[in-house]
Protein backbone atom coordinates (compact mmCIF):
# COMPACT_ATOMS: atom_id res chain seq x y z
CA UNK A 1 7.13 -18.65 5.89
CA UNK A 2 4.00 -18.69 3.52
CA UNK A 3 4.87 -19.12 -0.28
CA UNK A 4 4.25 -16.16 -2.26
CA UNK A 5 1.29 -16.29 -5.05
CA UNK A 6 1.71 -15.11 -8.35
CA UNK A 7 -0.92 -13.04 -9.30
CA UNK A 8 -0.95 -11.34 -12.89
CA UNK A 9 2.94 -12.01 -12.94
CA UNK A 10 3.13 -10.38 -9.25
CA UNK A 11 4.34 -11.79 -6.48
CA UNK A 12 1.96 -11.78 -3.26
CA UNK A 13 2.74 -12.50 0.18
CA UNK A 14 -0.67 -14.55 1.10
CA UNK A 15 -0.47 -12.94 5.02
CA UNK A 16 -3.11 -11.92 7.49
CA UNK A 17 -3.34 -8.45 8.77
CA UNK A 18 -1.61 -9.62 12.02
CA UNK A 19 1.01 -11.46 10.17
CA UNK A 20 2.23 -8.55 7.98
CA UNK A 21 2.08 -6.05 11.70
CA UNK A 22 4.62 -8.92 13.09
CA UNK A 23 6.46 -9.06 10.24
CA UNK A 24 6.89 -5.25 10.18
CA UNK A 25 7.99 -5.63 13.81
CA UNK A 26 10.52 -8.14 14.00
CA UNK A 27 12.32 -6.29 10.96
CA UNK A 28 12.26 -3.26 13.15
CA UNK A 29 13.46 -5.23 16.51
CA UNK A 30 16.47 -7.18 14.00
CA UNK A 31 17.46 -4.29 12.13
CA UNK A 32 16.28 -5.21 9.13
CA UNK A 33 14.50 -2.87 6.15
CA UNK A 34 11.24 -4.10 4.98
CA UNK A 35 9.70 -2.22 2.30
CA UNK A 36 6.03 -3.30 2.47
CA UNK A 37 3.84 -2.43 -0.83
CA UNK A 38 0.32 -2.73 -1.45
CA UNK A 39 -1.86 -3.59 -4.26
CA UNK A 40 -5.36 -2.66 -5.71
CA UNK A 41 -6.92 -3.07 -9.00
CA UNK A 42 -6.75 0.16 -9.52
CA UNK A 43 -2.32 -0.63 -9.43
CA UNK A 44 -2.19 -3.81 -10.82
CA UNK A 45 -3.93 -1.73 -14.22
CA UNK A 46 -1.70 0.52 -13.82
CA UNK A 47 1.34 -1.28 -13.48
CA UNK A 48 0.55 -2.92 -16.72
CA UNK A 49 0.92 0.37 -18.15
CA UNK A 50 3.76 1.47 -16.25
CA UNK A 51 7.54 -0.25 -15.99
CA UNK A 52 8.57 2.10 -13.48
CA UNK A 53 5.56 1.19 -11.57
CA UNK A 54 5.74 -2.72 -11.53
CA UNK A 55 9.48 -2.82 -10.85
CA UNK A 56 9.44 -0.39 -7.58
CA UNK A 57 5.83 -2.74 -6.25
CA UNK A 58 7.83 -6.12 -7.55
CA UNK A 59 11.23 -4.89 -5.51
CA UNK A 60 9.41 -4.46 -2.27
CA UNK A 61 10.09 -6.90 0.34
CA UNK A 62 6.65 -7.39 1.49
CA UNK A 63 3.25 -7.30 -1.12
CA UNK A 64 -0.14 -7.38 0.30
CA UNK A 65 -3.39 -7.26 -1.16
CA UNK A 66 -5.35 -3.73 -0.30
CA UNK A 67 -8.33 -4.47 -2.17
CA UNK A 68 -10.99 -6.63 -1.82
CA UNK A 69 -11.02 -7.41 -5.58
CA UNK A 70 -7.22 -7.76 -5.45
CA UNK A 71 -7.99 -10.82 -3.28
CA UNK A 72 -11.50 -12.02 -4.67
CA UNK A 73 -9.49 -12.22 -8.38
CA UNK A 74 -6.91 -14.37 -6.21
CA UNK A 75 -9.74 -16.75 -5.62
CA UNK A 76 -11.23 -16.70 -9.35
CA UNK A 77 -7.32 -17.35 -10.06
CA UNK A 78 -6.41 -20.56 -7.94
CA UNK A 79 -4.04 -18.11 -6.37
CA UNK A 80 -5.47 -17.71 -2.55
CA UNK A 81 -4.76 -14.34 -0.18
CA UNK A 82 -6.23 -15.36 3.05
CA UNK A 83 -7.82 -11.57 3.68
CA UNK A 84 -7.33 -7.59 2.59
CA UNK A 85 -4.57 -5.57 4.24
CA UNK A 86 -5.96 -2.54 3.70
CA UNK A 87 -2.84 -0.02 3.30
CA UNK A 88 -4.32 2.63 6.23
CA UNK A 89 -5.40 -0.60 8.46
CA UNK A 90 -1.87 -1.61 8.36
CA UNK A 91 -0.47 2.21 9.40
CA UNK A 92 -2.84 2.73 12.31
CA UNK A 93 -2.02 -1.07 13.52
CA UNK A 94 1.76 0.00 12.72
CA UNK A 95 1.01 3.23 14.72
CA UNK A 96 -0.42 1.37 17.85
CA UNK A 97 2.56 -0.77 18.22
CA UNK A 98 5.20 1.78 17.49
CA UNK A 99 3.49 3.77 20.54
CA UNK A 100 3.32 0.77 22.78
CA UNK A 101 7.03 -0.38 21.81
CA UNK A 102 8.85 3.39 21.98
CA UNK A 103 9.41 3.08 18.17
CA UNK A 104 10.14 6.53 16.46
CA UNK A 105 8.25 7.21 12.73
CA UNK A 106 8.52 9.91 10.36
CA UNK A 107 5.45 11.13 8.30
CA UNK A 108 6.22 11.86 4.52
CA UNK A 109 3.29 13.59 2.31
CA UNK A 110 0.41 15.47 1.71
CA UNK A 111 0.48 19.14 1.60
CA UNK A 112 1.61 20.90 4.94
CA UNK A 113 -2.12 21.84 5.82
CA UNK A 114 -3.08 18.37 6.04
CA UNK A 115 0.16 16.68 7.73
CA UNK A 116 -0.21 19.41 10.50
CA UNK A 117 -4.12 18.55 10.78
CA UNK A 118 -3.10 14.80 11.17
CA UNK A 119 0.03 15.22 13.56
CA UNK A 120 -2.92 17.04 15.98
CA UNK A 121 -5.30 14.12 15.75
CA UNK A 122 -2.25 11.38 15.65
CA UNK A 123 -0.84 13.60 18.90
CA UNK A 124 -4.34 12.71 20.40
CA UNK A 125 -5.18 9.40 19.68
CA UNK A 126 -1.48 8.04 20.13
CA UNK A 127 -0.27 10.67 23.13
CA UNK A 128 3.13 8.48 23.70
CA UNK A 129 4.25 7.78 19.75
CA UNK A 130 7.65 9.01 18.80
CA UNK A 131 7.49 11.32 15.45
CA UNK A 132 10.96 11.67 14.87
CA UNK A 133 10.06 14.08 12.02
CA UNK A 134 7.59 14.91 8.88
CA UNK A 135 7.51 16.94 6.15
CA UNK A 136 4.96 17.66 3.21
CA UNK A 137 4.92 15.43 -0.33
CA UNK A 138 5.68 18.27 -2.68
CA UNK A 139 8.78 18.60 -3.64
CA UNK A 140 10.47 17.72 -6.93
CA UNK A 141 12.77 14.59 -7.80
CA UNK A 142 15.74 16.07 -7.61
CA UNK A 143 14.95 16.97 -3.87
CA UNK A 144 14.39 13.22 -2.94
CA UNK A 145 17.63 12.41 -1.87
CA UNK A 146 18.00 15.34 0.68
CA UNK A 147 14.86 14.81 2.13
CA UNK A 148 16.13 10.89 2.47
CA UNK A 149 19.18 12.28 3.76
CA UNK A 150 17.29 14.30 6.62
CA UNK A 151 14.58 11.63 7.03
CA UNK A 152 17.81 9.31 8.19
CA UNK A 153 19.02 12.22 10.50
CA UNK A 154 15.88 11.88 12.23
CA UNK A 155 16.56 8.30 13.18
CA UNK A 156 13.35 7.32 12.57
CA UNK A 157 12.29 3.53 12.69
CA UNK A 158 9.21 3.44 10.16
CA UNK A 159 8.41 5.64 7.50
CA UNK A 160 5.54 6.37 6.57
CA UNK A 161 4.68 8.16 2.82
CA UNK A 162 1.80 9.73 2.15
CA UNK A 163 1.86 10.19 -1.34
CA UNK A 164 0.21 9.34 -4.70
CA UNK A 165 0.98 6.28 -6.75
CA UNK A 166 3.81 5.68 -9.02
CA UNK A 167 5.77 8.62 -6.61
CA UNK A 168 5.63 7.22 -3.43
CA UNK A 169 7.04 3.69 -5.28
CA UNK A 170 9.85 5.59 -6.75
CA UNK A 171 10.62 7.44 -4.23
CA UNK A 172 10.44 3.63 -2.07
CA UNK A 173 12.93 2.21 -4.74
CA UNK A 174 15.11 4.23 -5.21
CA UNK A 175 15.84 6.35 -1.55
CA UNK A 176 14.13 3.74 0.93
CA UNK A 177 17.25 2.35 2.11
CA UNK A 178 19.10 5.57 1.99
CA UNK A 179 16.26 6.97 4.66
CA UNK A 180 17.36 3.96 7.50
CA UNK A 181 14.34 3.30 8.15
CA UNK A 182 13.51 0.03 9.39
CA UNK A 183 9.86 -0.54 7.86
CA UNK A 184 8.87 1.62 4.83
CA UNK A 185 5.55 1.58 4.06
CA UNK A 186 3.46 4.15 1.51
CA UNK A 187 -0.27 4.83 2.74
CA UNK A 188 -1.62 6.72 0.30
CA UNK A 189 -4.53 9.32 0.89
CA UNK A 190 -4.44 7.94 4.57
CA UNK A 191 -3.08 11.11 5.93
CA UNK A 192 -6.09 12.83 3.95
CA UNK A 193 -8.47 10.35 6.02
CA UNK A 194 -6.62 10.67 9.54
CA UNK A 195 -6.40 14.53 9.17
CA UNK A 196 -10.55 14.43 8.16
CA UNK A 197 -10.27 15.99 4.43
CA UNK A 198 -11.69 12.73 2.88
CA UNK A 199 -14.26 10.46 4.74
CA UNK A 200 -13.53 6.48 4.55
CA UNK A 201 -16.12 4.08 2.96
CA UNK A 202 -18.07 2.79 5.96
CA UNK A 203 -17.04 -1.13 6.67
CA UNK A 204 -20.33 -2.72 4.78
CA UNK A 205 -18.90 -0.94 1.60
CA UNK A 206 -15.38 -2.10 2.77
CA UNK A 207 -16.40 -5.85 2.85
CA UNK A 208 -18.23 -5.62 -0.80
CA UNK A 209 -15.10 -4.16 -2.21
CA UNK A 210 -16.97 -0.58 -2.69
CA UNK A 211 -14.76 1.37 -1.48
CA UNK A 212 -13.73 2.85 -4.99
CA UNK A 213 -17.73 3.78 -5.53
CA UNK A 214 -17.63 5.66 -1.57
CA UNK A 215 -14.46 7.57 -2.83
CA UNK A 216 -15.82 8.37 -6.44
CA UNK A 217 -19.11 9.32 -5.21
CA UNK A 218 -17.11 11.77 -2.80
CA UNK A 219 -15.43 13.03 -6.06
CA UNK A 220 -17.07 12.07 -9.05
CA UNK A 221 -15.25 15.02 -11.39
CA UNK A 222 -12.28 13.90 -10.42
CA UNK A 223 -12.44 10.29 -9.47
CA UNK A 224 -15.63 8.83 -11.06
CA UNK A 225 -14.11 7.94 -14.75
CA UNK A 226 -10.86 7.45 -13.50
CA UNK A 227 -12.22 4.49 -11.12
CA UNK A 228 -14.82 3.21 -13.93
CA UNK A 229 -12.34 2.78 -16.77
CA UNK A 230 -9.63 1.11 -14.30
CA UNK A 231 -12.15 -1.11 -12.82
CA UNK A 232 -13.32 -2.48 -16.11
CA UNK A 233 -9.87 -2.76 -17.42
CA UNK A 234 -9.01 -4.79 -13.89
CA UNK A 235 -12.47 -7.09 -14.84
CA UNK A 236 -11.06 -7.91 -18.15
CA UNK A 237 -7.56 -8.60 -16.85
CA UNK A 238 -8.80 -11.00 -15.16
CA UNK A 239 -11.18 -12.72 -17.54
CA UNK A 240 -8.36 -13.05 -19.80
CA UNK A 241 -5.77 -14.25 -17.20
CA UNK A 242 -8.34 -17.37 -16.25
CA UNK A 243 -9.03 -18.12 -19.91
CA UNK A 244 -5.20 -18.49 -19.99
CA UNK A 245 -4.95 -20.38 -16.86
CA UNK A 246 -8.02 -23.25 -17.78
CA UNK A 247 -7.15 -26.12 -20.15
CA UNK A 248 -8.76 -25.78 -23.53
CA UNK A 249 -11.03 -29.16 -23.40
CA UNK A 250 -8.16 -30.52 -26.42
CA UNK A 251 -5.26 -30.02 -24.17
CA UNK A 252 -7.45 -31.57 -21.59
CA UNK A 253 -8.19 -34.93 -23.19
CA UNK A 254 -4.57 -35.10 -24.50
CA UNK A 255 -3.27 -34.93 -20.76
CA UNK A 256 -5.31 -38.46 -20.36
């Protein structure tokens, strides 16, 4: 089992993209819950600011790195991730096996326009996956445990939640067992993407870790300060974290 990094106080799991799909599948085939979370700058800032936030991502059994500056500060930081698992990668590998190995999943988020848009074009490009059930991300917390309740009715064996950060966390934290699902995994604005309401970076902006400019250029009232202020907060997080982690030249010569 690879030893987990610590990155900004958070714990990593340095896996591949096929490591974390068999990882997610051998917790399915043993019965066991995996709650897999994913990181970006845009979280790790935020988790700084939010207690909530960092406890539900640093109680998940499984953290990957979903952006490429996520694992390019691992680098800068002597704290290696051998390659991004990109959160909607991981659901459409997870949806390929779970067609291929009769495994039932239940889609949680978005509003109802968009989950019915993305059941048609999941129905189509995965004809023989098992939705056990879905329903739409808006309803308030003191709904969450009866829609973990019916989730687990369903018997589905991954969950997926397609819901904004910190609520899809919290929701993770504190009703992902309750829902019996096997592997519990939150995507995001994937089901946006699959259903074709938001249009994914193309794979040269993926590699140069521009996937934040695609998206705010898509939305730059609502996205473009948001992304600029969290990026530059994630740059200086890091500038300060290897100033902390190199020897002052003193400490150095006093090691001798």
């Amino acid at each position: 089992m690879s030893e987990r990094q610590s990155l900004f106080g958070i714990e990593l799991d340095p896996l591949t993209m096929d490591e974390t799909v068999q990882r997610c599948l051998e917790a399915v085939r043993d019965g066991r819950q995996l709650e897999v979370g994913v990181v970006n700058a845009a979280k790790l800032v935020n988790m700084r600011r939010d207690p909530r936030l960092a406890r539900a991502v640093a109680g998940c059994d499984l953290v990957v790195a979903d952006g490429q500056a996520v694992v390019w500060a691992g680098r800068v930081l002597r704290a290696p991730l051998p390659e991004r698992v990109a959160g909607i990668d991981l659901f459409l590998r997870l949806l390929a096996e779970a067609e291929s190995a009769g495994m039932s999943v239940y889609f949680l988020g978005a509003r109802q326009d968009v989950l019915e848009e993305m059941l048609r074009r999941v129905a189509d490009r995965f004809p023989g996956l098992k939705v056990a059930g879905s329903r739409n991300g808006y309803f308030d917390d003191s709904q969450q445990e009866a829609v973990a309740d019916a989730i687990a009715r369903s018997g589905a064996q991954m969950l997926f939640l397609g819901m904004t950060s910190p609520k899809k966390e919290i929701f993770t934290a504190a009703y992902g067992a309750r829902t019996g699902a096997r592997v519990v995994h939150g995507v995001g604005g994937s089901f946006d993407i699959l259903a074709g309401v938001t249009k994914r970076a193309p794979e040269t902006w993926q590699r140069w870790g521009l996937e934040w400019l695609y998206r705010a250029l898509q939305e730059p009232r609502r996205l473009g300060r948001r992304y600029l202020t969290t990026n530059a907060a994630f740059l200086v997080m890091t500038a300060r974290e290897f100033i902390r982690l190199t020897p002052s030249p003193a400490s150095a010569n006093r090691s001798h």
